[in-house]
Protein backbone atom coordinates (compact mmCIF):
# COMPACT_ATOMS: atom_id res chain seq x y z
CA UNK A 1 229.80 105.54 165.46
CA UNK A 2 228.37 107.43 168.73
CA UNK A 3 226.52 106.02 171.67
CA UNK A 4 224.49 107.99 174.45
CA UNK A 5 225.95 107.95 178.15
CA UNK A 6 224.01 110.49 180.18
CA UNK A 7 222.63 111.89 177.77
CA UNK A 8 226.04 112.82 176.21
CA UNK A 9 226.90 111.74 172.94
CA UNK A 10 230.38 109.97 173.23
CA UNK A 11 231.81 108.98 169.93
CA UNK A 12 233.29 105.66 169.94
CA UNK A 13 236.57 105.61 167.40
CA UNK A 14 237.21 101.97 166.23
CA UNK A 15 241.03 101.46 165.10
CA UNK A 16 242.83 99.00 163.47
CA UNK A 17 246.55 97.83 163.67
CA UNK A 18 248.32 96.96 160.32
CA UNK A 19 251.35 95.51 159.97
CA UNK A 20 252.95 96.86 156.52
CA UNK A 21 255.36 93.64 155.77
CA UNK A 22 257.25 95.78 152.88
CA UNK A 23 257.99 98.57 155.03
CA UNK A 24 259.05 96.13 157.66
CA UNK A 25 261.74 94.77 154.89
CA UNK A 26 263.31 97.96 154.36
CA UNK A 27 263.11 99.59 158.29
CA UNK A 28 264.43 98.47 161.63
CA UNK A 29 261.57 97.10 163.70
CA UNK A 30 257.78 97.01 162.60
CA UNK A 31 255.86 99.54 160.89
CA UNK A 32 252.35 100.08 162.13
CA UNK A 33 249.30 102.02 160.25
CA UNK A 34 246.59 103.03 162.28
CA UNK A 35 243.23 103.67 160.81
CA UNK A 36 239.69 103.87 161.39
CA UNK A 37 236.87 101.78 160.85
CA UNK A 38 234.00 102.76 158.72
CA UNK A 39 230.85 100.53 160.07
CA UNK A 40 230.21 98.00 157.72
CA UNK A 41 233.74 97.71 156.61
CA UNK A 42 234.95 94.40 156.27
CA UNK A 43 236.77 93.63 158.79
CA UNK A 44 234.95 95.71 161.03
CA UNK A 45 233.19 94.49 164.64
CA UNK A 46 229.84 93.17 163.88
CA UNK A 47 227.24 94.63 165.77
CA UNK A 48 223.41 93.79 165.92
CA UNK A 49 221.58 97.05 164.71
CA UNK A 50 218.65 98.17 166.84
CA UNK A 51 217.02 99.13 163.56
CA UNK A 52 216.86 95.37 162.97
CA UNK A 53 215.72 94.44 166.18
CA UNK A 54 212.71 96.83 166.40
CA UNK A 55 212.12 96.04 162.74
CA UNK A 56 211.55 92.28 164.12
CA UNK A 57 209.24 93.44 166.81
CA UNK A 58 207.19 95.34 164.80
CA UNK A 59 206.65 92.30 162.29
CA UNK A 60 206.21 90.24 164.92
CA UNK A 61 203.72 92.70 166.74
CA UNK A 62 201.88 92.81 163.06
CA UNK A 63 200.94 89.39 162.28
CA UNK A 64 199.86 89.06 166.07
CA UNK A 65 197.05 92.08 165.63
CA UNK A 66 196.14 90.46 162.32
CA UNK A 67 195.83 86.91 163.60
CA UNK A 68 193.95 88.46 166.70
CA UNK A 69 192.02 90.39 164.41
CA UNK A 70 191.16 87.52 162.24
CA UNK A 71 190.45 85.06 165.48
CA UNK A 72 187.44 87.77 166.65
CA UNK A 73 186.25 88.33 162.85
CA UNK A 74 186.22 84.62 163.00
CA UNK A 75 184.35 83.90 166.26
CA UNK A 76 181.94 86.67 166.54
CA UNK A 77 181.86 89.27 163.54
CA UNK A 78 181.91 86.45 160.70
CA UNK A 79 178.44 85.01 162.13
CA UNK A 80 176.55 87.88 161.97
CA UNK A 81 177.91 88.98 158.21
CA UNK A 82 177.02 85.83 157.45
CA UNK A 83 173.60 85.37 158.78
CA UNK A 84 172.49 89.42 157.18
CA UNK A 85 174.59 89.30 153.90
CA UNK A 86 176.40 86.29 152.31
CA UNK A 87 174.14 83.36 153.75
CA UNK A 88 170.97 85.09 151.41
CA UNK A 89 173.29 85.81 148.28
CA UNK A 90 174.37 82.28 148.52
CA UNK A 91 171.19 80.43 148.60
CA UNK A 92 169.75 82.43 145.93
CA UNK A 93 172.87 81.44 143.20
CA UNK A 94 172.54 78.07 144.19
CA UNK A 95 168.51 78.49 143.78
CA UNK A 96 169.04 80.35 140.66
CA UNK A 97 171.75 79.21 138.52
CA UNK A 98 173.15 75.46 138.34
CA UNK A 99 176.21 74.72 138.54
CA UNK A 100 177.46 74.70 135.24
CA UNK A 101 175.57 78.21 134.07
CA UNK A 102 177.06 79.92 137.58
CA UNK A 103 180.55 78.72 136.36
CA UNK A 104 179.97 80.25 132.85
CA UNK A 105 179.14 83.90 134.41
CA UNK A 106 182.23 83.39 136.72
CA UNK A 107 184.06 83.33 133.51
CA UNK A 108 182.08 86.05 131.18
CA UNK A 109 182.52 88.20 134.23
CA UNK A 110 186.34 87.80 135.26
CA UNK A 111 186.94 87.84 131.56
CA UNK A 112 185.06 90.97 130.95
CA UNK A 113 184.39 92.71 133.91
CA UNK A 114 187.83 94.33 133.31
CA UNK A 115 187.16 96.06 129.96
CA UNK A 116 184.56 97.42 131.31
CA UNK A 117 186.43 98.98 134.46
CA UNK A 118 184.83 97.00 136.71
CA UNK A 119 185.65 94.56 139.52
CA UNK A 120 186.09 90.65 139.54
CA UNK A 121 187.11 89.71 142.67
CA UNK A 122 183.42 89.39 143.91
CA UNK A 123 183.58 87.24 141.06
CA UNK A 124 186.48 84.94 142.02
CA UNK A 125 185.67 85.07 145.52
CA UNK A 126 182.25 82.85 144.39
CA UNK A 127 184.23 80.44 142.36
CA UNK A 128 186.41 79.55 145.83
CA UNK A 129 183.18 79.38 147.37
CA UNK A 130 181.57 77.02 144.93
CA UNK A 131 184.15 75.14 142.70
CA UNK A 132 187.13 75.31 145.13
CA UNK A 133 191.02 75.52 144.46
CA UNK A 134 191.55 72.86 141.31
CA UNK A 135 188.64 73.95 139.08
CA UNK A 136 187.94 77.38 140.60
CA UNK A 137 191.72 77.96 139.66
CA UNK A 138 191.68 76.67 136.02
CA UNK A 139 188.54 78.28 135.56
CA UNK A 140 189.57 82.05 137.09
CA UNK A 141 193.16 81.47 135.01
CA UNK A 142 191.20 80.47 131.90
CA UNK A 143 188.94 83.81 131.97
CA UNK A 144 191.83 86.18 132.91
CA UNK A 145 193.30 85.34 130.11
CA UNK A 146 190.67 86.91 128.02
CA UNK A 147 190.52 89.63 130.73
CA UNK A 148 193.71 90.94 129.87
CA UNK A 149 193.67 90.09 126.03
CA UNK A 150 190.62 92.33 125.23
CA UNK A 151 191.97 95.63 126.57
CA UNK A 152 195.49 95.08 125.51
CA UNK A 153 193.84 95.11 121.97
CA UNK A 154 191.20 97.57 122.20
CA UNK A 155 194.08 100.20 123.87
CA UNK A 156 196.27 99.56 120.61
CA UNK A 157 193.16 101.67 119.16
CA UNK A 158 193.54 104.44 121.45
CA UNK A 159 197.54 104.39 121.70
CA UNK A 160 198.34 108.21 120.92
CA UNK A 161 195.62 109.39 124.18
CA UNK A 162 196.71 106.45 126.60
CA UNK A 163 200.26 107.99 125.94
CA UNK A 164 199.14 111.40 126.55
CA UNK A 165 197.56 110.33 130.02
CA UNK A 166 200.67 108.35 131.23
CA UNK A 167 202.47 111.60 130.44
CA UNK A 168 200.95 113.15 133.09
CA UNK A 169 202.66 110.94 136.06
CA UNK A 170 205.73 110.47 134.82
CA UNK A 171 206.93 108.96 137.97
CA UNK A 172 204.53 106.12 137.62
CA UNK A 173 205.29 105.94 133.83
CA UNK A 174 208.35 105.42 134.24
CA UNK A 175 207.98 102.21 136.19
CA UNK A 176 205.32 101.34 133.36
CA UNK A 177 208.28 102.15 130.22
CA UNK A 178 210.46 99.73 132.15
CA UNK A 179 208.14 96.33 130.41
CA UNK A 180 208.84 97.80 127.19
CA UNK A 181 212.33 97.63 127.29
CA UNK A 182 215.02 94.91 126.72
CA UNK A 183 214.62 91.45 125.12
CA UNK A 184 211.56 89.42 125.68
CA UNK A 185 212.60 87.94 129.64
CA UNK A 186 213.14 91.44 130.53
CA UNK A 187 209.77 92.56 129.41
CA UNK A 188 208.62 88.88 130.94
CA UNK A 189 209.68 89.49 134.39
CA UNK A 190 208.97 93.33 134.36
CA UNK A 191 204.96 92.76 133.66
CA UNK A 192 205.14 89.90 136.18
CA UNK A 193 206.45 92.30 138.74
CA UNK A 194 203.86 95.12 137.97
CA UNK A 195 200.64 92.28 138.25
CA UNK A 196 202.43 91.63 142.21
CA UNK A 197 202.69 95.00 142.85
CA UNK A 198 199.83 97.24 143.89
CA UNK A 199 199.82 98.97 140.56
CA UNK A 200 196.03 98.29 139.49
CA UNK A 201 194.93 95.68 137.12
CA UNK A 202 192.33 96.96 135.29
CA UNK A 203 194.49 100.27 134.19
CA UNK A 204 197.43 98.34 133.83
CA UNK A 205 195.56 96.31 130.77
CA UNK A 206 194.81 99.02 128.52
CA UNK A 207 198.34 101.08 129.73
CA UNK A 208 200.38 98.30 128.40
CA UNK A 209 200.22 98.53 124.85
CA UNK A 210 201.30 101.95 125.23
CA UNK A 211 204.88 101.17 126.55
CA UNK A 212 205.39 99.00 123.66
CA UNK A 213 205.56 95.52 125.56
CA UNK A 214 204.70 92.50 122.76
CA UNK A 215 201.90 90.78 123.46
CA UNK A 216 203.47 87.08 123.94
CA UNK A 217 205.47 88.39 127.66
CA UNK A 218 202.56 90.38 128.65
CA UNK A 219 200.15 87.70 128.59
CA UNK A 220 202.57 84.95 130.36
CA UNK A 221 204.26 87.70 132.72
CA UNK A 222 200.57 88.63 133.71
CA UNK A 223 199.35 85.22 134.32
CA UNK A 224 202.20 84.51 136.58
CA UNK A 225 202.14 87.34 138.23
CA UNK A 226 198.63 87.08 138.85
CA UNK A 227 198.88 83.33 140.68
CA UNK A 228 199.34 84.86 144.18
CA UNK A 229 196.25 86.84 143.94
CA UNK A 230 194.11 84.48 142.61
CA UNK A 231 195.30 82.04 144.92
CA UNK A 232 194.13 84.60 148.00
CA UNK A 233 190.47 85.66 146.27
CA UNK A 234 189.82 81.73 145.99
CA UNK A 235 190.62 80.95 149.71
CA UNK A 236 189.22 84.23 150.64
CA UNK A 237 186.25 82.59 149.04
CA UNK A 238 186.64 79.14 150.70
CA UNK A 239 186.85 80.63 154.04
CA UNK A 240 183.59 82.90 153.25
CA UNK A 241 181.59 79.50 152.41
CA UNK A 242 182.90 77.68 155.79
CA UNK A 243 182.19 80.77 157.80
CA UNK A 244 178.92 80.56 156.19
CA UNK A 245 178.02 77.17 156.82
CA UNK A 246 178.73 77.57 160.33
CA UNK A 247 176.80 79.95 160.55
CA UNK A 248 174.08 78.42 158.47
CA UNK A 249 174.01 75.03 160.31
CA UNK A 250 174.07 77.38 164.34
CA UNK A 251 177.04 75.54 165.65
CA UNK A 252 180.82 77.73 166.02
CA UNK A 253 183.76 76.34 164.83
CA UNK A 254 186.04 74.43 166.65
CA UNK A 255 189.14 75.05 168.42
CA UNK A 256 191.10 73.28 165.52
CA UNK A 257 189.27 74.90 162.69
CA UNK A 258 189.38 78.32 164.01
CA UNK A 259 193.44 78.10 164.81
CA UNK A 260 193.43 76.86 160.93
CA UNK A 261 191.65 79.32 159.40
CA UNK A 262 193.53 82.05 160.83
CA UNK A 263 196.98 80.71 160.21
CA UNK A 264 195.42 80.09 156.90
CA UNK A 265 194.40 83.96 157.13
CA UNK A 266 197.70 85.02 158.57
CA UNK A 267 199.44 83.19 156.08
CA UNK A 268 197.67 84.68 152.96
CA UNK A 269 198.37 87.98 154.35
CA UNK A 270 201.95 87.57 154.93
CA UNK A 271 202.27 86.39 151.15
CA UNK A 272 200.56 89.10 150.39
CA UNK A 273 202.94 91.72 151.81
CA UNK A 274 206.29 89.59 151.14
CA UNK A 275 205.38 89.70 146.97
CA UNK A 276 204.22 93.05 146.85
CA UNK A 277 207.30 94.35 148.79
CA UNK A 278 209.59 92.41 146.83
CA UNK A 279 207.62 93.52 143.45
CA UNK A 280 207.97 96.82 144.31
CA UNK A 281 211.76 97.28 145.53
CA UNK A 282 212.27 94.73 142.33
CA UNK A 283 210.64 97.70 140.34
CA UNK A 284 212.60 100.20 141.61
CA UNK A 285 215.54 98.84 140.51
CA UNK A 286 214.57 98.30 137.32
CA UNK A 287 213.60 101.71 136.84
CA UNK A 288 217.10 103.29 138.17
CA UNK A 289 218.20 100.87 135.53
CA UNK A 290 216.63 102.65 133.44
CA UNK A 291 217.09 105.82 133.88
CA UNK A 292 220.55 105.71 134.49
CA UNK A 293 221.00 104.14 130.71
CA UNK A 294 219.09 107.23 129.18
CA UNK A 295 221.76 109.21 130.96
C-alpha cells in the first residue's frame, strides 16, 4: 500500500509477528516469522477506502439533483405540460371512451402493441391515471401476459433467422443463451433477470424462443421480472393525473403533497437503478458461468 506525502509516494510496509509454537518446541527461545500484509488479508488493518467514501457522495449527490429536479418539474414545468398536452388528451378519453371500453384498449394495446414493435408504456401510464394501482395492476399483468405469449410463438416460426441475427452480437447473445440453460429455476431466474435489466422487451419476446428457454419459466420469470416496471409506469401515471388536476382545478400543490410526490419520485427511481444494477451484475455472472463450463 502507498500514500502521498509531498507529493512523494512513500510505501507503507505492513508486517506481522508470528510466533511458530513447533519451532519454539525444538529451539532455545522463540522463533519469529515476519511477513507482509496483502490488503484485504485477514488479519490485516481495516481501513475505510476513499473509493467507498466518494462512491457515497456521489449517490448521495445523485438522488439530491433528482429530487431537486423532480421538486422544479413538480412546481413549475409539470403545470405548463399539463395545461398544453396531457390536460386535452385526458378530457377527450374520458369524453370518448367509458370506462369499461378505455380499459379494454389498455389491454388490446399492452397485449399487442408488442408484436407489433411498438410501445405500451403510454398505454400503462393511462391505466395508473384512470384505474389506479389494484385494477390498473391486474389489468396491465393480465394483458402482458398475452404480450409476451404471442411473439414467443410467432418467433418459433422464424427460429433459424432470429438465430442468425443473435449471431451477430455474440456478446449480447451470450447473456441471452444463459435462459436456455440448466433445469427449469435456472431458466426461471435467468428470464426474470433479463425483464429487470435494460435489455429491451419487445426484442427480448421474439429472441427467446431462439435460446431454447420452455415456455412455462419464460412466462412466470417474465411476469416477475416485469412487477418493478409496471409498478413505476402505473405511479408514473398516478402522478401525471394529480399533476394534472392541479393544474386543471389552478391551485399548486401543497407543501405536503409536493415533498410526497418527489420522495415518491425519488423512490421509484432509486428502485429503478438498485434492480437493474443488480440484474445486470446477476447476469454477468451467469454468463462467466457459462462460459467457463463450455471451456
Amino acid at each position: 500500500m502507498t500514500y502521498y506525502e509531498d507529493d512523494e509516494v512513500v510505501p507503507e510496509l505492513t508486517l506481522r509477528i508470528d510466533i511458530d509454537e513447533n519451532n519454539n518446541n525444538n529451539n532455545k527461545g522463540d522463533y519469529l516469522k515476519l511477513r507482509e500484509y496483502e490488503e484485504g488479508e485477514p488479519g490485516s488493518p481495516r481501513r475505510w477506502s476513499c473509493g467507498k467514501v466518494w462512491y457515497w457522495v456521489k449517490l448521495a449527490f445523485f438522488l439530491t439533483s433528482v429530487g431537486l429536479l423532480a421538486a422544479v418539474f413538480i412546481k413549475w414545468v409539470g403545470p405548463f405540460f399539463m395545461d398544453k398536452e396531457v390536460i386535452p388528451i385526458i378530457n377527450w378519453e374520458t369524453t370518448t371512451f367509458s370506462t369499461p371500453v378505455l380499459a379494454v384498449l389498455v389491454f388490446a394495446s399492452v397485449a399487442l402493441f408488442p408484436t407489433l414493435l411498438l410501445p405500451s408504456s403510454p398505454s400503462m401510464w393511462v391505466a395508473g391515471m384512470t384505474f389506479g394501482y389494484g385494477f390498473g395492476f391486474l389489468l396491465i399483468m393480465s394483458a402482458v401476459a398475452v404480450g409476451i405469449s404471442l411473439p414467443y410463438f410467432i418467433g418459433s416460426h422464424f427460429l433459424h433467422r432470429i438465430q442468425g441475427w443473435l449471431e451477430k452480437y455474440p456478446k449480447k447473445a451470450a447473456i441471452l443463451r444463459a435462459a436456455g440453460e440448466g433445469n427449469w429455476f435456472h431458466q426461471f431466474r435467468t428470464v426474470a433477470l433479463i425483464r429487470i435489466s435494460p435489455f429491451p422487451y419487445i426484442i427480448y419476446n421474439y429472441c427467446a424462443v431462439a435460446t431454447h428457454v420452455k415456455y412455462g419459466p419464460y412466462f412466470l420469470g417474465s411476469l416477475v421480472g416485469m412487477v418493478p416496471e409496471i409498478f413505476v409506469t402505473i405511479y408514473t401515471g398516478i402522478l401525471i393525473r394529480t399533476l394534472a388536476d392541479a393544474s386543471h382545478e389552478h391551485h399548486f400543490l401543497s407543501a405536503p403533497q409536493i415533498i410526497l410526490n418527489v420522495i415518491g419520485f425519488a423512490a421509484s427511481v432509486a428502485a429503478t437503478i438498485f434492480f437493474t444494477v443488480y440484474a445486470k451484475r446477476q447476469l454477468k455472472i451467469l454468463q462467466g458461468e457459462g462460459e467457463s463450463l463450455l471451456q
